[in-house]
Structures are given as structure tokens and as C-alpha cells.
C-alpha atoms as a PDB file:
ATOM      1  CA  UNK A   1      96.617  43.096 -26.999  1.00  0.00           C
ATOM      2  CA  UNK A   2      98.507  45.352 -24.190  1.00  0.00           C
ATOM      3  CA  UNK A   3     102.025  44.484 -23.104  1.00  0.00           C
ATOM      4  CA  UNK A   4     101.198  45.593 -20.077  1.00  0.00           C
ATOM      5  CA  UNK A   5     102.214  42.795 -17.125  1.00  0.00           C
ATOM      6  CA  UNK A   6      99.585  41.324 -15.616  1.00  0.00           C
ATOM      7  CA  UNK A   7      99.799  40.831 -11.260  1.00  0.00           C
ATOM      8  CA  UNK A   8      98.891  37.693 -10.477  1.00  0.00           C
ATOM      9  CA  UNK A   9      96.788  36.801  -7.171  1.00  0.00           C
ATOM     10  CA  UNK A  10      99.579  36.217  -5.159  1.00  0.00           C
ATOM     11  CA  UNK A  11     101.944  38.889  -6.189  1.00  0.00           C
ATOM     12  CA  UNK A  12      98.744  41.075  -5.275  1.00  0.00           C
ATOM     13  CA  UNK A  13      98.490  39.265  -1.618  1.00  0.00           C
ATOM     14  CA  UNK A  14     102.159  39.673  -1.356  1.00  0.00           C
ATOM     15  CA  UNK A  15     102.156  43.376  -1.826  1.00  0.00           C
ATOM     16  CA  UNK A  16      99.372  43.914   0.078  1.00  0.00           C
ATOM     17  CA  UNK A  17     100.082  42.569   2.894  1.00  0.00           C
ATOM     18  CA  UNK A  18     103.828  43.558   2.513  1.00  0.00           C
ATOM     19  CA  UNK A  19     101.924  47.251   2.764  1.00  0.00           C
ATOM     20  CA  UNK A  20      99.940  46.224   5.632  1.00  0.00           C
ATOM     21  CA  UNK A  21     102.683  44.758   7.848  1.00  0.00           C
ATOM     22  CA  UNK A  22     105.101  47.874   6.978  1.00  0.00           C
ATOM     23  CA  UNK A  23     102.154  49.810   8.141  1.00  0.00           C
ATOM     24  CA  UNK A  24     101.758  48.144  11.124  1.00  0.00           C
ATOM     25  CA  UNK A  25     105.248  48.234  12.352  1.00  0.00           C
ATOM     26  CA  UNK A  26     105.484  51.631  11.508  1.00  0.00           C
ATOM     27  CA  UNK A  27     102.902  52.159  13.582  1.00  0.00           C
ATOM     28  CA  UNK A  28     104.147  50.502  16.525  1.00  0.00           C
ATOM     29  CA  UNK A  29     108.006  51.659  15.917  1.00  0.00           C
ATOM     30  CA  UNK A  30     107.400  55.226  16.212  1.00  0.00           C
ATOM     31  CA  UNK A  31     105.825  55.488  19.785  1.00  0.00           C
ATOM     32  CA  UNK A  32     108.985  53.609  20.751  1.00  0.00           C
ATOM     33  CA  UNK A  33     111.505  55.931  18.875  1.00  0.00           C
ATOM     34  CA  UNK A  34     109.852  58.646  20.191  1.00  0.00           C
ATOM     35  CA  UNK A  35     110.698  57.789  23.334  1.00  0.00           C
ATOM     36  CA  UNK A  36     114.600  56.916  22.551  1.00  0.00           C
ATOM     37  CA  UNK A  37     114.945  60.717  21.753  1.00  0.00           C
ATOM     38  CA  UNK A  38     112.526  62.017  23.423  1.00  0.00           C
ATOM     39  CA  UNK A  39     115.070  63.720  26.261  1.00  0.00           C
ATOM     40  CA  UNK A  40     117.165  64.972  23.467  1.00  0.00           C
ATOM     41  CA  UNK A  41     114.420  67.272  21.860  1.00  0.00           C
ATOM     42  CA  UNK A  42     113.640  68.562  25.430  1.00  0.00           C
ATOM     43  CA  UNK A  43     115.365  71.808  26.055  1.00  0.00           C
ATOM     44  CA  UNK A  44     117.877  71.721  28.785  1.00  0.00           C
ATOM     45  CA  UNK A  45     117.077  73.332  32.124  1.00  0.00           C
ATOM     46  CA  UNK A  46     120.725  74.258  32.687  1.00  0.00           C
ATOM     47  CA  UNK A  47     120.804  77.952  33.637  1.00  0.00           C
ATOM     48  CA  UNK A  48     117.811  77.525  35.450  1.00  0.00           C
ATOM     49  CA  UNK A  49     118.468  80.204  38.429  1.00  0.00           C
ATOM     50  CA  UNK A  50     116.359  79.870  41.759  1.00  0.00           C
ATOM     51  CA  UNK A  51     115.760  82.944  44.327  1.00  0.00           C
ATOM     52  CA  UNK A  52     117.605  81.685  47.423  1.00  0.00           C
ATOM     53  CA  UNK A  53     118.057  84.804  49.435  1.00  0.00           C
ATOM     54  CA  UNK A  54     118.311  88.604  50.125  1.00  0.00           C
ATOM     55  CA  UNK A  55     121.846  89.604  49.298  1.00  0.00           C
ATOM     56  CA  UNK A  56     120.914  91.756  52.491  1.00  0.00           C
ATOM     57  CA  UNK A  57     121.269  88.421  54.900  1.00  0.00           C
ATOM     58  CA  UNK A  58     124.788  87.007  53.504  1.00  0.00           C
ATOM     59  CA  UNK A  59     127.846  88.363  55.848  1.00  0.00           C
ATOM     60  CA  UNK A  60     131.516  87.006  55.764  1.00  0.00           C
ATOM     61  CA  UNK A  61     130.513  84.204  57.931  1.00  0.00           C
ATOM     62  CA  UNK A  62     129.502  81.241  55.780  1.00  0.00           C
ATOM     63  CA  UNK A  63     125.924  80.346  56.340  1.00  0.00           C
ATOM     64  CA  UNK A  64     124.234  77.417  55.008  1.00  0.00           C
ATOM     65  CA  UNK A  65     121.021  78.190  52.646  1.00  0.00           C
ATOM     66  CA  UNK A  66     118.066  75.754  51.601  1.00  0.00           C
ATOM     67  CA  UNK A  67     115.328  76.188  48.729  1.00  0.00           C
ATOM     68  CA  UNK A  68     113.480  73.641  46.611  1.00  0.00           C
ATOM     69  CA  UNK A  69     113.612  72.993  43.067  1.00  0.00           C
ATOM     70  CA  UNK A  70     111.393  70.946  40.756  1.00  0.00           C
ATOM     71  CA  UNK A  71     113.130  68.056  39.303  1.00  0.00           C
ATOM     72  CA  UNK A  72     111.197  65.956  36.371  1.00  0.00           C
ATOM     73  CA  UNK A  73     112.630  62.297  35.724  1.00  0.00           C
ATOM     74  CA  UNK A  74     111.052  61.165  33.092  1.00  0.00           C
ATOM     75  CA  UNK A  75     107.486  60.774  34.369  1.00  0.00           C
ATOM     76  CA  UNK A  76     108.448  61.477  37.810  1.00  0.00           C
ATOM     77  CA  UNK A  77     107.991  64.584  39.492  1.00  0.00           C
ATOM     78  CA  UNK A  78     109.184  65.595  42.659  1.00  0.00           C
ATOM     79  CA  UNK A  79     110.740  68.398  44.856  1.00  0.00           C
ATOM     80  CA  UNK A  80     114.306  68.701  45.406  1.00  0.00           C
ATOM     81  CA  UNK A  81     115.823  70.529  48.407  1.00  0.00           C
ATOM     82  CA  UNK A  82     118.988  71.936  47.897  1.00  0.00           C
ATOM     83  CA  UNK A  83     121.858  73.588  50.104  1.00  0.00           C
ATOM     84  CA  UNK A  84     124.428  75.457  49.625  1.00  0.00           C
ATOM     85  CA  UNK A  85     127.121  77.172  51.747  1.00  0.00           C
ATOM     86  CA  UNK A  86     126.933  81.067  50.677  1.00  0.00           C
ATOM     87  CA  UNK A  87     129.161  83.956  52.269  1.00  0.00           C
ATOM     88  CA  UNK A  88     131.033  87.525  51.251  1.00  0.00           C
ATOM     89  CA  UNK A  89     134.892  87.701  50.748  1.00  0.00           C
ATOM     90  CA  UNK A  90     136.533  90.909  51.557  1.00  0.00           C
ATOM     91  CA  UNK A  91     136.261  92.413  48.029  1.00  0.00           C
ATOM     92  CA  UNK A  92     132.575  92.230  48.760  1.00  0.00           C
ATOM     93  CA  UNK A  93     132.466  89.018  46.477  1.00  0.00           C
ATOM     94  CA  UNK A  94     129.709  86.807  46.810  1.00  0.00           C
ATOM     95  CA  UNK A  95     130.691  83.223  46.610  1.00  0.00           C
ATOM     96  CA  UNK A  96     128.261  80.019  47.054  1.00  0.00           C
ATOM     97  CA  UNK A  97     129.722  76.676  47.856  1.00  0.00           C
ATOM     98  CA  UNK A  98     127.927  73.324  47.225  1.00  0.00           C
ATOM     99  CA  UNK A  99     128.017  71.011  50.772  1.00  0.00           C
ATOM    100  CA  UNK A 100     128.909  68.365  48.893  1.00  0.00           C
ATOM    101  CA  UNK A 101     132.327  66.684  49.725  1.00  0.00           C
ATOM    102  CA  UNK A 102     134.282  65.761  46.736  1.00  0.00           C
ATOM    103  CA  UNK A 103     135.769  62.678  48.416  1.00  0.00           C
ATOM    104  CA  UNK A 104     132.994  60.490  49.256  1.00  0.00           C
ATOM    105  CA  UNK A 105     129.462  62.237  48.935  1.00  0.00           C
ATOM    106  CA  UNK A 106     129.102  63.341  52.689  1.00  0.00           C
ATOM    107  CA  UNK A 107     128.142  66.774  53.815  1.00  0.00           C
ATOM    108  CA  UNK A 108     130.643  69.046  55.153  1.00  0.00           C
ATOM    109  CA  UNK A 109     130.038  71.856  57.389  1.00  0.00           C
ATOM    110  CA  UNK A 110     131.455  74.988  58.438  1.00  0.00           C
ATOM    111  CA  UNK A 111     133.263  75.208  61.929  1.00  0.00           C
ATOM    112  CA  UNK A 112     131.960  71.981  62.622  1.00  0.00           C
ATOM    113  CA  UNK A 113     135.300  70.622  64.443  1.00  0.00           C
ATOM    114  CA  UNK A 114     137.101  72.841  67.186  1.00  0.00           C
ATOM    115  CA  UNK A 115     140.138  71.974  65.945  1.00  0.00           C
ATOM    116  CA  UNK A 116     139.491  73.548  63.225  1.00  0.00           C
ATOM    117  CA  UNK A 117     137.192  76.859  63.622  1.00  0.00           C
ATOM    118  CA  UNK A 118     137.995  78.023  60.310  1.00  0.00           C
ATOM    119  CA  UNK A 119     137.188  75.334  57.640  1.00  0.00           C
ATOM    120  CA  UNK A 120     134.686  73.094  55.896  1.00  0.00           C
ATOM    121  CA  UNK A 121     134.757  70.071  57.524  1.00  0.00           C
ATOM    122  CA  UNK A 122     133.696  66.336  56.284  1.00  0.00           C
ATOM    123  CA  UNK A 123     132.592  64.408  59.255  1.00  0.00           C
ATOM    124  CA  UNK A 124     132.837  60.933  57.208  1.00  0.00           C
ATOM    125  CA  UNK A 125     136.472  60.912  56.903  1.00  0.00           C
ATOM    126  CA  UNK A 126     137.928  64.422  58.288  1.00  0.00           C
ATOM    127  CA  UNK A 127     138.162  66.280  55.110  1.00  0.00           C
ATOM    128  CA  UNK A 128     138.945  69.683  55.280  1.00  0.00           C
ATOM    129  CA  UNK A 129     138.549  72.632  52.619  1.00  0.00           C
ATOM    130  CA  UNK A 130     139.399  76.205  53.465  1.00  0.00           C
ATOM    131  CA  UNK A 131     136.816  79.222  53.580  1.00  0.00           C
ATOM    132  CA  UNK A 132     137.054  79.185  49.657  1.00  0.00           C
ATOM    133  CA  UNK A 133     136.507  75.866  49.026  1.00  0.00           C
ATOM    134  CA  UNK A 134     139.838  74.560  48.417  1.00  0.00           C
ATOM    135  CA  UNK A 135     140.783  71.274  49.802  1.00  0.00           C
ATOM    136  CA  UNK A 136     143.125  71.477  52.210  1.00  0.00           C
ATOM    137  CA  UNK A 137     146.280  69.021  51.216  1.00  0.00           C
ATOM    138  CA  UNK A 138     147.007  65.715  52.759  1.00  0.00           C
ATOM    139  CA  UNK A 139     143.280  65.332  53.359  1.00  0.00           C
ATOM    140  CA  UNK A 140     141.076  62.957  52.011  1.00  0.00           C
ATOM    141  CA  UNK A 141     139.556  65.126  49.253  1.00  0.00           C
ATOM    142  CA  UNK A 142     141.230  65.295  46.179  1.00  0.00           C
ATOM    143  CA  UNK A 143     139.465  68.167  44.384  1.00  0.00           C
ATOM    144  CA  UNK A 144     137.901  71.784  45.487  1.00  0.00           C
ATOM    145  CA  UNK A 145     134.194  72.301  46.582  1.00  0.00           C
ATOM    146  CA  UNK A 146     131.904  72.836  43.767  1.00  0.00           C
ATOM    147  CA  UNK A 147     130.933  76.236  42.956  1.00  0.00           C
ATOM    148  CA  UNK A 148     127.254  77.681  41.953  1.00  0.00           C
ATOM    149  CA  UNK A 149     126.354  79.728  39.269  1.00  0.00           C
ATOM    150  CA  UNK A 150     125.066  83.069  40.894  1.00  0.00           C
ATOM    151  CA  UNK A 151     123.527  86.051  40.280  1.00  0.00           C
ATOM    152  CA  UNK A 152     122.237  89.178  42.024  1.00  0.00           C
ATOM    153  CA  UNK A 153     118.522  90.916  40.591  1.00  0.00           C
ATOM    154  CA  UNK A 154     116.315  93.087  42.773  1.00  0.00           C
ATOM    155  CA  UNK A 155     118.348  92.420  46.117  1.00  0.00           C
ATOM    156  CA  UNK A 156     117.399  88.824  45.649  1.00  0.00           C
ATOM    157  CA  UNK A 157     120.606  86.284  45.137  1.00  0.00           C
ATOM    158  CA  UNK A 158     119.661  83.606  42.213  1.00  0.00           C
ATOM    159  CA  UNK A 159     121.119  79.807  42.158  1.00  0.00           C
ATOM    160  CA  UNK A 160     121.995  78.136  39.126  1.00  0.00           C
ATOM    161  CA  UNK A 161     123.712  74.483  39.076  1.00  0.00           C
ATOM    162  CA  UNK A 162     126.950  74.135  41.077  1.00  0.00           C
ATOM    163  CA  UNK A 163     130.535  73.586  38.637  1.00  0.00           C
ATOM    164  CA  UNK A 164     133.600  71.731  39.379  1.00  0.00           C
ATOM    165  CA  UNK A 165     136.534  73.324  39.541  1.00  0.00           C
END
């Protein structure tokens, strides 16, 4: 006679349907981790430059620029408009300013107040930044304007994301 071990019925049952159930919540686990990590494995879209003008159009005066991008959230798709505040220094410097006041959220504009024809100003609360961005002290805002990412190529100027400084 063998040695072997013989399985009885319900050791056979209980593996089996061990094997099954594993299966089956493998099966249903993986669609769901997939999803968990999903936005890891996607590559980033920082650096992601937009054409936004001709470098012909910007003077010393600050003007205020608009161009869509395409944002994805999750599913979602949808088109973003964004603005930024874009002028020359004197060094022939390009700089581009987000609108976006540091303080609350509002939008500030240039030479929007007559008392002062020189700044960004926040209409919400009466922030004030100077032509480079810089908060002006004793003014609501506590930190500089962000500033984009640029580039020049072809005459064209190119957007990235905007950084805090």
C-alpha cells in the first residue's frame, strides 16, 4: 500500500472553494486597486507650456492675457480659462504675474484704484502689490503674486503653471 495521504471530501470542498473565493475576490479587488493608484501611474502634466501671445504685443505696461487649457479630473473633462498679468521690465525681462491675490482668492488688477495708478490692486479688501508682484507692506496680503513659468519659441510666449514665491 502507498503512504501517500488520502484528501478526504471535505478537505477537497474546502480547498476548492477556498480557490474559488480567492479567485473571486481577486477578481473584484483589482478593478478597485486600480483605481487607488491609478493617478499615481499617470504622468504629471506639470511643465505643460501653453502659447499665450506674440512676445511682439507685451510692452512695459502690464496687460492682462487669457487662453484655455484642458483640465482632466478624473473622468471629467473640461476647459479652463486662465489669466495672467504679463509685461516687460526695463532689462527687457519678461515677467508674467498670476491675478490671483494671495490674501483671500480675489482678482487684483492693474491701475484699478486712482489712488494708486501704479499697483496691483485687490478690490475685496484693498490689497496692494507693486509692478513686480510684491505685496506692498501693511496690506492685507501676506505673500508676493505668484509667478508663471515662461518661455519664448518662434516669437510666441509659452505658459507653464504659476510658483509661489
Amino acid at each position: 500500500m502507498s503512504d501517500k495521504q488520502r484528501v478526504s471530501r471535505r478537505q477537497f470542498l474546502n480547498y476548492t472553494l477556498t480557490g474559488v473565493g480567492g479567485f473571486m475576490a481577486a477578481g473584484m479587488l483589482a478593478p478597485m486597486v486600480r483605481f487607488a493608484i491609478d493617478p499615481v501611474l499617470k504622468p504629471s502634466a506639470v511643465g505643460d507650456f501653453q502659447s499665450v501671445v506674440s512676445v511682439d504685443e507685451i510692452t512695459n505696461e502690464p496687460q492682462r492675457f487669457e487662453w484655455i487649457v484642458d483640465q482632466v479630473d478624473g473622468w471629467y473633462e473640461s476647459e479652463v480659462q486662465k489669466t495672467a498679468w504679463v509685461y516687460r521690465t526695463e532689462e527687457d525681462e519678461i515677467i508674467a504675474l498670476s491675478p490671483i491675490c494671495t490674501h483671500l482668492g480675489c482678482t487684483v488688477d492693474w491701475a484699478s484704484d486712482e489712488n494708486y495708478p501704479d499697483q496691483f490692486f485687490c478690490p475685496c479688501h484693498a490689497g496692494r502689490y507693486t509692478k513686480d508682484g510684491v505685496n506692498v507692506p501693511g496690506t492685507p496680503p501676506t505673500a508676493p503674486l505668484p509667478v508663471y513659468d515662461h518661455k519664448v519659441e518662434e516669437g510666441m510666449l509659452y505658459l507653464g503653471q504659476a510658483q509661489d514665491r
